[in-house]
C-alpha atoms as a PDB file:
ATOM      1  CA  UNK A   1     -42.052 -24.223   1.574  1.00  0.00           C
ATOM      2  CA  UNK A   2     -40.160 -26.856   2.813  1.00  0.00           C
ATOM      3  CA  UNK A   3     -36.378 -26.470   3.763  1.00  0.00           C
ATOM      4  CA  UNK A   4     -35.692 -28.585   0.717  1.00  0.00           C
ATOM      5  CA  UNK A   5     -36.988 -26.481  -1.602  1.00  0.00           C
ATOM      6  CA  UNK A   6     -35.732 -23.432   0.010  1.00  0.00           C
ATOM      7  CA  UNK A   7     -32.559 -24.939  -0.480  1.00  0.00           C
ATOM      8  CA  UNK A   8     -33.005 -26.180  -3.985  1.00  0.00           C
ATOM      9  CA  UNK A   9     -33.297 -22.626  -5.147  1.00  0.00           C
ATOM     10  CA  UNK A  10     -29.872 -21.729  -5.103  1.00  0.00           C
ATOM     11  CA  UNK A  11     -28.303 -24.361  -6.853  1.00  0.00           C
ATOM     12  CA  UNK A  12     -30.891 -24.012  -9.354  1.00  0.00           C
ATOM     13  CA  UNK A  13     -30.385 -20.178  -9.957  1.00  0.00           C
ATOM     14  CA  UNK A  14     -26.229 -20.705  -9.990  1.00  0.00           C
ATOM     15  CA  UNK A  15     -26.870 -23.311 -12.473  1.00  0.00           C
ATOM     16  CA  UNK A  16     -29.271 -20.529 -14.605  1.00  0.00           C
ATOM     17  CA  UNK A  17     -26.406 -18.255 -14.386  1.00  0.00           C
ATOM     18  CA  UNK A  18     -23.923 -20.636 -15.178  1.00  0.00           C
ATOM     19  CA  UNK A  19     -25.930 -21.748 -18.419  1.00  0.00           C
ATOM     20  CA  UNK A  20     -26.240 -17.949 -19.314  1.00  0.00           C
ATOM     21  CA  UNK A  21     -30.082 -18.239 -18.997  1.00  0.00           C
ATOM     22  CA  UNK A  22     -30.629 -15.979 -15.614  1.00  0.00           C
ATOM     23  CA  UNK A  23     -28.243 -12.654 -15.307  1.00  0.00           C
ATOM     24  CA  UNK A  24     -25.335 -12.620 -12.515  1.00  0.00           C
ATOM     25  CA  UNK A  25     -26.189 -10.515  -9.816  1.00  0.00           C
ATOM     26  CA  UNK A  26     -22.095  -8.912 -10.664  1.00  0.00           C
ATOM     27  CA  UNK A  27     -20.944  -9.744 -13.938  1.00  0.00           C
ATOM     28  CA  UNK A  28     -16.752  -9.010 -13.930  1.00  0.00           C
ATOM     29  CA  UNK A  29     -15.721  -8.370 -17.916  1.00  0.00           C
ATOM     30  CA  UNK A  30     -12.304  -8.539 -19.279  1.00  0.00           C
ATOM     31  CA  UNK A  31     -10.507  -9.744 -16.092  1.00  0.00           C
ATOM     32  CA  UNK A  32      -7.281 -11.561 -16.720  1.00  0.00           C
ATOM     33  CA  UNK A  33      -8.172 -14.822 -14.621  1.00  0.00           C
ATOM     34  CA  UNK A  34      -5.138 -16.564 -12.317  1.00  0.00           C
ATOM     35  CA  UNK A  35      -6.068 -20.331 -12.415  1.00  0.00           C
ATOM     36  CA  UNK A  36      -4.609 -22.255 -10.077  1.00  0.00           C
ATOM     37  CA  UNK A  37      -5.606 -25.428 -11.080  1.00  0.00           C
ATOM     38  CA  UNK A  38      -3.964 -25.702 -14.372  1.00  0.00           C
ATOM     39  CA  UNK A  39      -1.603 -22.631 -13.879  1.00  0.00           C
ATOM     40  CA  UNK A  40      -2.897 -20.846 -16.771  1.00  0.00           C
ATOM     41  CA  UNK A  41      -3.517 -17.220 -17.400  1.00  0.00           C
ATOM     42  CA  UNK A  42      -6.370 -16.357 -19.616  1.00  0.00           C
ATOM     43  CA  UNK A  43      -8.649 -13.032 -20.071  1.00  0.00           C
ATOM     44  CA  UNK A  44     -12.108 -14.026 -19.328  1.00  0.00           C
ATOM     45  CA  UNK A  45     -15.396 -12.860 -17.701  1.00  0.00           C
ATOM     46  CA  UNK A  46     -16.890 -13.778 -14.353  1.00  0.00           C
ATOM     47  CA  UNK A  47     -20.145 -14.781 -13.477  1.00  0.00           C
ATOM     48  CA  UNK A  48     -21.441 -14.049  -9.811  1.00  0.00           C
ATOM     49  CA  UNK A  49     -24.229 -14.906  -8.283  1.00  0.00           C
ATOM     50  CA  UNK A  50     -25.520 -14.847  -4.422  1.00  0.00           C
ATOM     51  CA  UNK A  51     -21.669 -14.073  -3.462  1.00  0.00           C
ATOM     52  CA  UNK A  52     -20.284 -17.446  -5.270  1.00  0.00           C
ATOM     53  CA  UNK A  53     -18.840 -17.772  -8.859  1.00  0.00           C
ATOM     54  CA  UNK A  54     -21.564 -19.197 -11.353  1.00  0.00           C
ATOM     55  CA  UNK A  55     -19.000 -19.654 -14.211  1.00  0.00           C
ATOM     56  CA  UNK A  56     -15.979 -18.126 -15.977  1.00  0.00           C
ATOM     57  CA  UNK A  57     -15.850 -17.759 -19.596  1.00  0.00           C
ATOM     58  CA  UNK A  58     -17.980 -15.409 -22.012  1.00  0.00           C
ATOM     59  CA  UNK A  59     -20.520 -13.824 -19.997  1.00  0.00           C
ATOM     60  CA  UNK A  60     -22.921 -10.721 -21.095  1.00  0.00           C
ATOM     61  CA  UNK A  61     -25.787 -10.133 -18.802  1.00  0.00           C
ATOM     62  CA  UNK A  62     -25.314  -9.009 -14.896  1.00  0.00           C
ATOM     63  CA  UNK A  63     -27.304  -6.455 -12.607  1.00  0.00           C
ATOM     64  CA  UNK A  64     -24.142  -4.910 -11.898  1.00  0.00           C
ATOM     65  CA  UNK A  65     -21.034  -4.932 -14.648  1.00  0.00           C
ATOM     66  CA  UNK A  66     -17.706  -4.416 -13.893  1.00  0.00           C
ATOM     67  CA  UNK A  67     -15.348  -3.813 -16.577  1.00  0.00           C
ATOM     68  CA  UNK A  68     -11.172  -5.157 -15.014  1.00  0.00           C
ATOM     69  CA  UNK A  69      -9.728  -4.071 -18.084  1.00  0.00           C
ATOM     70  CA  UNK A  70      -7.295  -6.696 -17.875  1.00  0.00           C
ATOM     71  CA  UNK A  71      -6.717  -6.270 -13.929  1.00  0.00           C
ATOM     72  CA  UNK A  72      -5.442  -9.845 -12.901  1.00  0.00           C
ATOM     73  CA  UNK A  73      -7.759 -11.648 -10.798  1.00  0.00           C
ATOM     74  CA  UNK A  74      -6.579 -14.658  -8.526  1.00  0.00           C
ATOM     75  CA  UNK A  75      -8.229 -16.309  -5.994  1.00  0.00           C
ATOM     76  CA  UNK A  76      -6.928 -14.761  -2.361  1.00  0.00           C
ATOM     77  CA  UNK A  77      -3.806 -15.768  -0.279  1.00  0.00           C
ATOM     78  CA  UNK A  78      -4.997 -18.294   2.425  1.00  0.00           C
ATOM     79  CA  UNK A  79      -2.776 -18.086   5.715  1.00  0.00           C
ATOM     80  CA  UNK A  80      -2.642 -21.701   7.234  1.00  0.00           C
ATOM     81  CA  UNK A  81      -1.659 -20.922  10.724  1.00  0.00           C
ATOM     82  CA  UNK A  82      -1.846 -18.015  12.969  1.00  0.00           C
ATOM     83  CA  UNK A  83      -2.765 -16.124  16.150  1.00  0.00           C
ATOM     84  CA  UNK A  84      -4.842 -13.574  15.944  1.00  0.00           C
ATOM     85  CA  UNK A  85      -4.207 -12.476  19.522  1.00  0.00           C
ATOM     86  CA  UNK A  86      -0.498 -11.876  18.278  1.00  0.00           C
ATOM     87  CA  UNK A  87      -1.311  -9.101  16.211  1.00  0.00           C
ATOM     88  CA  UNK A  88      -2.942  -7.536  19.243  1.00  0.00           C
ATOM     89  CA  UNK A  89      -6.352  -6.506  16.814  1.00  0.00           C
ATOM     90  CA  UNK A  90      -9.880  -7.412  16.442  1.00  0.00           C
ATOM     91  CA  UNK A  91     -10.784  -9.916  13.636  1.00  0.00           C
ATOM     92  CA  UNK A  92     -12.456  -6.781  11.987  1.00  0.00           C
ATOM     93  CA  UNK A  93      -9.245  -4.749  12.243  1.00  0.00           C
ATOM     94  CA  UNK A  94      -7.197  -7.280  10.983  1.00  0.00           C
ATOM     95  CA  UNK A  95      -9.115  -7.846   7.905  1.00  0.00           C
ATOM     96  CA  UNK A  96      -8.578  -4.057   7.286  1.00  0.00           C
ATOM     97  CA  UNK A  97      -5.037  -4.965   7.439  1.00  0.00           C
ATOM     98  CA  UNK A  98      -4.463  -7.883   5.397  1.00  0.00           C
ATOM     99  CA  UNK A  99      -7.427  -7.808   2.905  1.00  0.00           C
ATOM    100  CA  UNK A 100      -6.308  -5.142   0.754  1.00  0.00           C
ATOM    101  CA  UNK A 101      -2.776  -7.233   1.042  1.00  0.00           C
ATOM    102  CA  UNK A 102      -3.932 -10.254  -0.554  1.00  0.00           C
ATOM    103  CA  UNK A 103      -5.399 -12.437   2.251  1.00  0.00           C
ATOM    104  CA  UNK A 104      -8.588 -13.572   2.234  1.00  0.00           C
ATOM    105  CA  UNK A 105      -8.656 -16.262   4.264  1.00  0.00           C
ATOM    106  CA  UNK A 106      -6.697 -17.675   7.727  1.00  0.00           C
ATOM    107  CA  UNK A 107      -6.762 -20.532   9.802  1.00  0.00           C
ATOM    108  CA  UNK A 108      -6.530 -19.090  13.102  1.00  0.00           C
ATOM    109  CA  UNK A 109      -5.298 -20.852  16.667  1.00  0.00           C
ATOM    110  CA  UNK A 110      -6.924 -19.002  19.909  1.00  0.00           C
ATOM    111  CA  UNK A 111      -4.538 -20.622  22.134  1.00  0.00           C
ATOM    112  CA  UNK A 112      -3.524 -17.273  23.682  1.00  0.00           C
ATOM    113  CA  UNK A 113      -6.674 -16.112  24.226  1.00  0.00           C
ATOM    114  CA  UNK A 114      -7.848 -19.681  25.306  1.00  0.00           C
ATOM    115  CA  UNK A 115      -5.107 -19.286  27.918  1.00  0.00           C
ATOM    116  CA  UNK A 116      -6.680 -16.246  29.282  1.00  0.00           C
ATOM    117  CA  UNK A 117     -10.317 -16.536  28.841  1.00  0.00           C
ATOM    118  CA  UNK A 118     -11.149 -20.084  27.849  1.00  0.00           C
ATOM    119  CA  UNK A 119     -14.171 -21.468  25.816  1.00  0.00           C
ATOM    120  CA  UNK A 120     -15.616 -17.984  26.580  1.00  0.00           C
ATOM    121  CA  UNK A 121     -12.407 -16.374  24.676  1.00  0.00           C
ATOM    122  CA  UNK A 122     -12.886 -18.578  21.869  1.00  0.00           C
ATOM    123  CA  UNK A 123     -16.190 -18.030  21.302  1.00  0.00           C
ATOM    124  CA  UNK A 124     -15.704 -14.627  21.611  1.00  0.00           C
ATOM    125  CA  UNK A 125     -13.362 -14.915  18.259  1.00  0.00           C
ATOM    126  CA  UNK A 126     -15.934 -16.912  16.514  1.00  0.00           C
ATOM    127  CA  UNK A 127     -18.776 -14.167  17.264  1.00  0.00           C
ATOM    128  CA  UNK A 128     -16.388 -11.457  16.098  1.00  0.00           C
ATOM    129  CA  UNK A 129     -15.623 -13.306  12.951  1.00  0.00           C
ATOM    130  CA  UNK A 130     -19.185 -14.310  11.744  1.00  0.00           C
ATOM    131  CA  UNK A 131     -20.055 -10.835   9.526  1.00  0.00           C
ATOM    132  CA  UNK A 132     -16.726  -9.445   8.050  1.00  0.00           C
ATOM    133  CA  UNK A 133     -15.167  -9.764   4.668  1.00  0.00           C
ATOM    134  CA  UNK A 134     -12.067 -12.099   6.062  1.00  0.00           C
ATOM    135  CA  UNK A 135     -12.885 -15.930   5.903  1.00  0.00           C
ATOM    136  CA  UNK A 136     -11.743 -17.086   8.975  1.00  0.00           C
ATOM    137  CA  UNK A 137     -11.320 -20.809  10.282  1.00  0.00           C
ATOM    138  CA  UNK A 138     -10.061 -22.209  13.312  1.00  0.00           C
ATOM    139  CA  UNK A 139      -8.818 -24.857  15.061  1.00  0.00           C
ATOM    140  CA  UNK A 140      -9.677 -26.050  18.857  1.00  0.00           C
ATOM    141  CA  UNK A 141      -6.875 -25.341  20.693  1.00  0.00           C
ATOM    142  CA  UNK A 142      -4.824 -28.694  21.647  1.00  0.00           C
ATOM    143  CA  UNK A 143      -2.325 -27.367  24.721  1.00  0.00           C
ATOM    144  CA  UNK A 144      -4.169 -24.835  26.960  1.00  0.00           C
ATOM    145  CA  UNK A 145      -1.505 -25.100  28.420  1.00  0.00           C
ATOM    146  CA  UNK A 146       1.218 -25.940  26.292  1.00  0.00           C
ATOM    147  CA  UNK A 147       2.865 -28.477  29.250  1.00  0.00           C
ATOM    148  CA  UNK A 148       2.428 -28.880  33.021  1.00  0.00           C
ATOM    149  CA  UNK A 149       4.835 -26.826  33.789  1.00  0.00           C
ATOM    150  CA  UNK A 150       3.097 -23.215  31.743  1.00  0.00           C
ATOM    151  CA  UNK A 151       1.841 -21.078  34.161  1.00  0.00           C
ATOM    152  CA  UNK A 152      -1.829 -20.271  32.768  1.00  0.00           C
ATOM    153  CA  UNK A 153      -5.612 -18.876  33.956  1.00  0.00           C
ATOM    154  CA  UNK A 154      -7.411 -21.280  32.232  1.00  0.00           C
ATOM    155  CA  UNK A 155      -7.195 -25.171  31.006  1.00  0.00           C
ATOM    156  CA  UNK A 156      -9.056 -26.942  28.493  1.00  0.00           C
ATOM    157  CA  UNK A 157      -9.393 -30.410  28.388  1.00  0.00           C
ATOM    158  CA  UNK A 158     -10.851 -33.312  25.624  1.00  0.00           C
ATOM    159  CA  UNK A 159     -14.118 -32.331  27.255  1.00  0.00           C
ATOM    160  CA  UNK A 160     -14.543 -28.850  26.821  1.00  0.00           C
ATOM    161  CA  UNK A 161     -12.617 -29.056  23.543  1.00  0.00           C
ATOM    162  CA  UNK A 162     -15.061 -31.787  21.966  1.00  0.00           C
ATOM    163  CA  UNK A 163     -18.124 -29.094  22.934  1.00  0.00           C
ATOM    164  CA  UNK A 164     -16.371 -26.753  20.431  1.00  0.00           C
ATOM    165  CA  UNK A 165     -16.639 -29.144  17.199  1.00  0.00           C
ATOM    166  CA  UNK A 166     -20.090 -27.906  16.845  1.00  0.00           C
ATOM    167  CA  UNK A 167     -19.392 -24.567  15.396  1.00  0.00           C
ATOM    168  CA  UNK A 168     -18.893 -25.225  11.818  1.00  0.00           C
ATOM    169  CA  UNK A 169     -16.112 -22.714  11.891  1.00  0.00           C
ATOM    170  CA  UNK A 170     -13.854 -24.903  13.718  1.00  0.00           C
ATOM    171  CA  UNK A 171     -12.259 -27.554  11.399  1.00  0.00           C
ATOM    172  CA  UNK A 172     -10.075 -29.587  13.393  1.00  0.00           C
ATOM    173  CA  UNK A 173      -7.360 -29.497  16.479  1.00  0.00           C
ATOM    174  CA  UNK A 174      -4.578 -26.791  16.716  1.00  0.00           C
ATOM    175  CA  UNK A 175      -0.823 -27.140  16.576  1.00  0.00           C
ATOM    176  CA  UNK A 176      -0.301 -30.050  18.999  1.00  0.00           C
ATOM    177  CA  UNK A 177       3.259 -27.980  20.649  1.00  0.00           C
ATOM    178  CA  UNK A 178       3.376 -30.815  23.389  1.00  0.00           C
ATOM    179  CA  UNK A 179       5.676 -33.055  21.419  1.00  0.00           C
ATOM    180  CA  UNK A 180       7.056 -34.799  24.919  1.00  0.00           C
ATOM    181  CA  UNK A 181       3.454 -35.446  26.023  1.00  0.00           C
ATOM    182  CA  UNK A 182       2.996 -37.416  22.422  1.00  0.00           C
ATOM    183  CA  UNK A 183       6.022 -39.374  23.050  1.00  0.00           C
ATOM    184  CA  UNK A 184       5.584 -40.324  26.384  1.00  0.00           C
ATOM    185  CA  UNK A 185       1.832 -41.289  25.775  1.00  0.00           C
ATOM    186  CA  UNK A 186      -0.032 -38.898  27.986  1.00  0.00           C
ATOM    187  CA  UNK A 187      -3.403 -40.139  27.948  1.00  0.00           C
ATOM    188  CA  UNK A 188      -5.427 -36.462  28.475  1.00  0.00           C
ATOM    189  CA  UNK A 189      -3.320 -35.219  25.136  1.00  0.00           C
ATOM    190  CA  UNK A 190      -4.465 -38.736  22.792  1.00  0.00           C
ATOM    191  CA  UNK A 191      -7.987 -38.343  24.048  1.00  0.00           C
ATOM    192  CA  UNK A 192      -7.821 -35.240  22.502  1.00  0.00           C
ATOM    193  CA  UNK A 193      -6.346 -36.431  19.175  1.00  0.00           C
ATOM    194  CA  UNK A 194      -8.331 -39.145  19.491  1.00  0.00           C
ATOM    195  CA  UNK A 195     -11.737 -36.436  20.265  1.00  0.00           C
ATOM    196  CA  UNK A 196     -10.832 -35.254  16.142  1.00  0.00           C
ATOM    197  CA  UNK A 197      -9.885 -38.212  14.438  1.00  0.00           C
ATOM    198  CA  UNK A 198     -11.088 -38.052  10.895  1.00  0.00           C
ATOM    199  CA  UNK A 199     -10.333 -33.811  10.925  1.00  0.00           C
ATOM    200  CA  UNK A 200      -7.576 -31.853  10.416  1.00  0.00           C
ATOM    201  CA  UNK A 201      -4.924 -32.034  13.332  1.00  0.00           C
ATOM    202  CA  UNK A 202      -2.080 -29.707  13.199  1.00  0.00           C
ATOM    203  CA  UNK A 203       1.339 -30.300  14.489  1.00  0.00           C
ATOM    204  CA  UNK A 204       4.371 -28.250  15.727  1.00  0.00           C
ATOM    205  CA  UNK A 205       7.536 -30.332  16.379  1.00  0.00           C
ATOM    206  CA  UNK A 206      10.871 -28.925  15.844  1.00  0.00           C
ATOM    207  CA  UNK A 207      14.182 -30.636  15.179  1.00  0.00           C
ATOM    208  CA  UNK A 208      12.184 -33.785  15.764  1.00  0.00           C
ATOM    209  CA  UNK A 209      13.325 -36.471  13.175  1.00  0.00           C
ATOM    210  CA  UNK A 210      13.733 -40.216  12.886  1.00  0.00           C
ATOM    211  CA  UNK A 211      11.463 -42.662  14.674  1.00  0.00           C
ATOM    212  CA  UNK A 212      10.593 -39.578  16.937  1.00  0.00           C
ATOM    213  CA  UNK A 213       9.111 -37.966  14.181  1.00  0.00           C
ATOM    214  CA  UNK A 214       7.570 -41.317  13.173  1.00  0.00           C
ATOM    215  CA  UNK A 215       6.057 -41.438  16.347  1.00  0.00           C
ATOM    216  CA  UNK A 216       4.700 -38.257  16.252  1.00  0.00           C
ATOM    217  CA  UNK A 217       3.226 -38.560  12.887  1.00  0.00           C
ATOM    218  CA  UNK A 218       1.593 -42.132  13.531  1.00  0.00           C
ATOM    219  CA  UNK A 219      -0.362 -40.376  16.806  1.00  0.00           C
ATOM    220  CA  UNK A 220      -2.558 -38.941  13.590  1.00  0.00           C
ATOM    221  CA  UNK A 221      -0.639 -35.025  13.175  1.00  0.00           C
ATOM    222  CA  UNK A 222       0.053 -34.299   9.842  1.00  0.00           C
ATOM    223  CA  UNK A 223       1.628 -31.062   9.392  1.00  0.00           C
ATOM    224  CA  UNK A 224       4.081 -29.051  10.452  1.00  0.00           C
ATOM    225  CA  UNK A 225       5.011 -25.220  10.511  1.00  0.00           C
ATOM    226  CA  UNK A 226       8.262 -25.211  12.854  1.00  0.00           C
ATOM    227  CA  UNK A 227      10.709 -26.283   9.950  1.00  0.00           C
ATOM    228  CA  UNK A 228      13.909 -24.031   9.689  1.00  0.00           C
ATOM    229  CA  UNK A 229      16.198 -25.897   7.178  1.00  0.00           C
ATOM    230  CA  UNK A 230      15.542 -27.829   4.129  1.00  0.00           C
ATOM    231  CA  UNK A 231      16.598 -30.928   5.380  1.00  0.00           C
ATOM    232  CA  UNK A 232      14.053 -30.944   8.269  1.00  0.00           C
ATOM    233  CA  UNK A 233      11.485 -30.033   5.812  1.00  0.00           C
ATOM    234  CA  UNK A 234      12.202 -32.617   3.461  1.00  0.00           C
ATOM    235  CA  UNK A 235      12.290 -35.326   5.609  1.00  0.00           C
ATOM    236  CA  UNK A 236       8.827 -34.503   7.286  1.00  0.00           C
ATOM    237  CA  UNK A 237       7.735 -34.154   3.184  1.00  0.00           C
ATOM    238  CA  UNK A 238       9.276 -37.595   2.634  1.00  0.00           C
ATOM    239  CA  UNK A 239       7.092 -38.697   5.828  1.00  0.00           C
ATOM    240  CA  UNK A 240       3.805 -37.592   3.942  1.00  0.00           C
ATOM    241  CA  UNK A 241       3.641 -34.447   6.540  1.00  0.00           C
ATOM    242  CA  UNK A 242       2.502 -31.179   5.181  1.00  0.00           C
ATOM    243  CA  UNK A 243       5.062 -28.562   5.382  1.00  0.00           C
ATOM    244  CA  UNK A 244       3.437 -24.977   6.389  1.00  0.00           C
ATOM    245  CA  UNK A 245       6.777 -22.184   5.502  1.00  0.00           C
ATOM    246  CA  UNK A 246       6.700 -19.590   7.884  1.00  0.00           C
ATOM    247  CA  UNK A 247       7.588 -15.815   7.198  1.00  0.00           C
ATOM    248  CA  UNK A 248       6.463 -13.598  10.305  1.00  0.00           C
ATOM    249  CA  UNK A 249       7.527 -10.486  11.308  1.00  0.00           C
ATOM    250  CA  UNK A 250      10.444 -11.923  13.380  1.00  0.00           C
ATOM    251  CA  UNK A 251      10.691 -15.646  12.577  1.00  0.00           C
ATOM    252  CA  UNK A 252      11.403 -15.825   8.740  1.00  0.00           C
ATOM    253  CA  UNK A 253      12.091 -19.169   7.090  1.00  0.00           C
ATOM    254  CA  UNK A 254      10.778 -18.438   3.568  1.00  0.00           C
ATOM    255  CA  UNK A 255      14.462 -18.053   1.847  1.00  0.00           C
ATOM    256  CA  UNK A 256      15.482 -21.065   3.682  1.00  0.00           C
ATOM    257  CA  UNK A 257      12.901 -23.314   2.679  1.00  0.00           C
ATOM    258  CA  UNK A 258      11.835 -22.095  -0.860  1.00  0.00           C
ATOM    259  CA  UNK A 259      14.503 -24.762  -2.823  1.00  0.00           C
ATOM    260  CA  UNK A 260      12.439 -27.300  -1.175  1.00  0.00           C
ATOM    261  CA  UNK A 261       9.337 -26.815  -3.571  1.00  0.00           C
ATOM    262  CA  UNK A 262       9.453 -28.546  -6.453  1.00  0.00           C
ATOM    263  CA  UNK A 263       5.965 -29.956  -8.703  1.00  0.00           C
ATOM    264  CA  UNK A 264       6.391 -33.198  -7.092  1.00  0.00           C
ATOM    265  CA  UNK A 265       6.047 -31.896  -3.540  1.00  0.00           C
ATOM    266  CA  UNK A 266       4.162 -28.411  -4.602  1.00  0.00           C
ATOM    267  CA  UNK A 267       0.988 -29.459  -3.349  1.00  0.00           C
ATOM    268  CA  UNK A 268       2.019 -30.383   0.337  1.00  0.00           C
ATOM    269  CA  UNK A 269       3.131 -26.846   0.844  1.00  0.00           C
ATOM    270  CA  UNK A 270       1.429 -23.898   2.678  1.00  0.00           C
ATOM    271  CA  UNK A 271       2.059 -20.480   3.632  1.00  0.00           C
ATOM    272  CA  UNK A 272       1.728 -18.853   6.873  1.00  0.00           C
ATOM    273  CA  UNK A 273       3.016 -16.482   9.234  1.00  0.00           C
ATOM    274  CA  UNK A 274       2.157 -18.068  13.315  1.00  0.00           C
ATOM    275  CA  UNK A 275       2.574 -15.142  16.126  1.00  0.00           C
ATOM    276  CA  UNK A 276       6.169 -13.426  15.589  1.00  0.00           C
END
């Protein structure tokens, strides 16, 4: 067989499920089902099929049938930005942690052990993260080290960082924390900006507002997770930035920011909870 039609059978067997004429591998019955996407709340059944959802609606057949007796089912928390390091566990252990929480899925930043280790840290977080239940992502880490002046074991530069964009794991450039460097034009920190054009490129720029913060934003970052007070917030929303509230274990702006969401701006806000 060719890898075309090994690939062509498992959009055709979701599509049998989904049409009700193949059984789900795990059929979920009764569930009370969280949607998101019209912010509805409806009992229905769910359809699953080589670990993705087939369909929801009124389903019968499945190898395996579980009956949620109106358990509420929602899709999982995602947590935009944080350091795994931070919580000072595996990715495996920290899945046993947060899973049962809520969290299914994080975007992670291996700056700290980037500092430490390098490319060979990194990849040593990718490996670990390839066969457990937590989703994780990451982004290439954007100031190993944070200025010239951060004492540090290892450095990456646009070089080593572009080598990473080959793991299809890694979706874009971490928080870019050297807000000076942006402003003053260093060239190493736009070639690496300018290494992920077109991907997702974090930011991290307190207090920084006016044509600062237009400077900032027109070097190609686009969010933010460093906001304490509703006015920074809102001006960085009224800039097109997204806004990522943080509520860590130390540094908690949730309360602070929460009369900032509203349904016009709703969508340009993300949870997450960095390294403290």
């Amino acid at each position: 067989m060719t890898n075309y039609e090994i690939e062509y059978e498992k959009p055709k067997n979701l599509i049998l499920v989904a049409k009700k004429e193949k059984k789900a591998d795990l059929l979920i019955k009764n569930a009370m089902v969280i949607n998101v996407f019209d912010e509805s709340i409806e009992k229905m059944d769910i359809a699953i099929y080589d670990n993705r959802i087939a369909g929801i609606g009124n389903y019968t057949e499945g190898n395996i049938i579980i009956d949620a007796q109106t358990l509420y089912v929602s899709p999982t928390f995602i947590d935009s930005h944080l350091h795994i390091e931070s919580t000072k566990l595996t990715p495996f252990e920290l899945a046993k942690a947060i899973i049962p929480l809520g969290t299914g899925t994080i975007v992670a930043d291996p700056h700290e052990i980037a500092n430490v280790f390098g490319v060979k840290g990194i990849e040593f977080l990718l490996e670990c993260s390839k066969t457990i239940p937590l989703e994780i992502f990451f982004l290439a880490p954007s100031c190993v080290p944070a200025t010239s002046n951060e004492t540090n074991y290892r450095t990456l530069n646009y070089k080593n960082l572009i080598k990473l964009k080959k793991y299809p794991s890694i979706l874009g450039l971490a928080e870019v924390m050297n807000y000076p460097g942006i402003l003053s034009c260093e060239k190493e920190l736009l070639y690496k900006i300018i290494s992920f054009k077109n991907k997702i490129i974090d930011g991290h720029c307190p207090k920084l507002s006016k044509e600062n913060l237009n400077a900032y934003i027109c070097s190609g970052i686009y969010s933010d997770h460093e906001c304490t007070t509703k006015e920074e917030a809102l001006e960085k929303l009224s800039k097109g930035m997204f806004i990522m509230i943080r509520e860590g274990s130390v540094t908690k702006d949730l309360l602070n920011l929460l009369p900032i969401i509203n349904d016009k701006n709703k969508n340009r806000i993300l949870l997450c909870t960095d390294d403290k």
